[in-house]
Protein backbone atom coordinates (compact mmCIF):
# COMPACT_ATOMS: atom_id res chain seq x y z
CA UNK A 1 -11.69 -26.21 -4.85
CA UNK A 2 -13.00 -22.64 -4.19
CA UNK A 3 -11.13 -20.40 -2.47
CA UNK A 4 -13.96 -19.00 -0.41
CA UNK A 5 -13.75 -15.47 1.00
CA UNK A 6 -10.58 -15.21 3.15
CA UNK A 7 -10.52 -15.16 6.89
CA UNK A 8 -9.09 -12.61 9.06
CA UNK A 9 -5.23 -13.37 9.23
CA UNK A 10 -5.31 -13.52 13.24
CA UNK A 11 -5.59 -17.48 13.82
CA UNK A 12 -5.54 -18.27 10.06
CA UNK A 13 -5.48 -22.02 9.00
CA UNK A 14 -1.53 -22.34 7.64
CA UNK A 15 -2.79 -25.68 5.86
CA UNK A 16 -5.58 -23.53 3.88
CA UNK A 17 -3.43 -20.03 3.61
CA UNK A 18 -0.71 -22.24 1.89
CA UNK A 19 -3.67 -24.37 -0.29
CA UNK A 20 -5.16 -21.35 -1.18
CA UNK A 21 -1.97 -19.07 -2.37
CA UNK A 22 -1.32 -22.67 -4.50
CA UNK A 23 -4.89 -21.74 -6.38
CA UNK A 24 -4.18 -18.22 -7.01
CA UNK A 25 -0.68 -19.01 -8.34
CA UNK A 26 -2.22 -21.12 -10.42
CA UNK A 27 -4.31 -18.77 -12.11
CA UNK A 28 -2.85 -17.73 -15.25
CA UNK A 29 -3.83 -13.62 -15.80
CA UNK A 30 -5.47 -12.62 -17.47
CA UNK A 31 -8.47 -13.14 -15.90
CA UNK A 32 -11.88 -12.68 -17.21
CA UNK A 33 -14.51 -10.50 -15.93
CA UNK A 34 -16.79 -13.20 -15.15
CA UNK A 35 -13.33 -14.56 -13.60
CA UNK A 36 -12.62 -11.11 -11.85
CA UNK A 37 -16.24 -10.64 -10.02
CA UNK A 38 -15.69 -13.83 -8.62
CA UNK A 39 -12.36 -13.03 -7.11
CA UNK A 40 -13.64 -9.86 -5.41
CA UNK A 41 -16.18 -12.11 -3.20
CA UNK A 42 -12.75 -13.58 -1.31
CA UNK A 43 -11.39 -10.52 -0.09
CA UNK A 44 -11.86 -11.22 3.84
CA UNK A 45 -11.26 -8.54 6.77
CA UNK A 46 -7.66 -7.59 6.83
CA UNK A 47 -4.49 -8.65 3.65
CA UNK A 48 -4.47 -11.80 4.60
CA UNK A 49 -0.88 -12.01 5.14
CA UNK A 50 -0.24 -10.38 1.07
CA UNK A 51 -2.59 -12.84 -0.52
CA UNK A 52 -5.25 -10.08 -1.29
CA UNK A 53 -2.88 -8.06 -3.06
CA UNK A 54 -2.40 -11.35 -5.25
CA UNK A 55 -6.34 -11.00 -5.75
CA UNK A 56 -6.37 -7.53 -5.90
CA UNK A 57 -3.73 -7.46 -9.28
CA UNK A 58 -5.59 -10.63 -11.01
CA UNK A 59 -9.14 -8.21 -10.64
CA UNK A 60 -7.29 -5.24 -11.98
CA UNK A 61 -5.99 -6.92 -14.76
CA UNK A 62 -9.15 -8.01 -16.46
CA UNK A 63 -10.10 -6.99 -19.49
CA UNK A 64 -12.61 -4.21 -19.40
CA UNK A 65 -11.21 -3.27 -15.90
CA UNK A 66 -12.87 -1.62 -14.02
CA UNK A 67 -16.01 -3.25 -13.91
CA UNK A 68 -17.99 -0.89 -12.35
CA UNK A 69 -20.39 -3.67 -10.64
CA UNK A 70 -17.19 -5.25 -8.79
CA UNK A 71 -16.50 -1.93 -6.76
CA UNK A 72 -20.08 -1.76 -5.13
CA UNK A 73 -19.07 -2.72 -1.73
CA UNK A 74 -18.40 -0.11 -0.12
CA UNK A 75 -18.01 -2.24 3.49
CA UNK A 76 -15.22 -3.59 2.11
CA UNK A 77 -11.60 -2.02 2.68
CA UNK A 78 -10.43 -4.18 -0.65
CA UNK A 79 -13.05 -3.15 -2.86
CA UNK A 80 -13.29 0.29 -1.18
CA UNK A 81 -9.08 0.56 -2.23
CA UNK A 82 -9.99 -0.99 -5.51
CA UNK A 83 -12.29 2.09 -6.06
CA UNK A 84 -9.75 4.34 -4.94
CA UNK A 85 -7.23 2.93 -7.35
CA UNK A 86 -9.35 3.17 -10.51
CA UNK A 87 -10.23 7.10 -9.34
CA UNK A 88 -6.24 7.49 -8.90
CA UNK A 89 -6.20 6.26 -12.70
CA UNK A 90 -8.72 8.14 -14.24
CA UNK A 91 -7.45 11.45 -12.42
CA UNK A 92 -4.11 10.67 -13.89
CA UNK A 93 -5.38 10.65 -17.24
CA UNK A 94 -7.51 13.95 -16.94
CA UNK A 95 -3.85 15.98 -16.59
């Protein structure tokens, strides 16, 4: 089963939230990059009651992180904080 992008949590399907939270905890990290551009197509409009922070730390824990091609989006609040995140990082390291 694919996970698909996620909805907007307003009105969410509790049969498919539950489903899909069952796929990601099944995912055993790391993840590949392949793996890891694939997950960033499912973050949907809002957290998704926590389950894009699931995503979120799978994607950052790929090897190679950060793949520059996976923060592109910048429509995207997930990928947008994703990019954020990696800047945070690399600022960090600069001190």
């Amino acid at each position: 089963m694919k996970l698909g992008r996620f909805p907007a949590s307003k009105g969410a399907d509790l049969a498919l939230l539950e489903t899909q939270q069952k796929l990601l905890d099944s995912i055993t990290p790391p993840v590949s990059g392949e793996e890891a551009r694939e997950l960033v197509k499912v973050f949907g409009p809002d957290d998704y009651y926590g389950l894009v922070w699931t995503v979120l730390h799978l994607v950052e824990g790929a090897p190679g992180w950060p793949l520059e091609d996976c923060l592109t989006d910048t429509e995207n609040e997930w990928v947008t904080t994703l990019r954020e995140r990696v800047l945070r990082k690399r600022n960090r390291l600069r001190i």
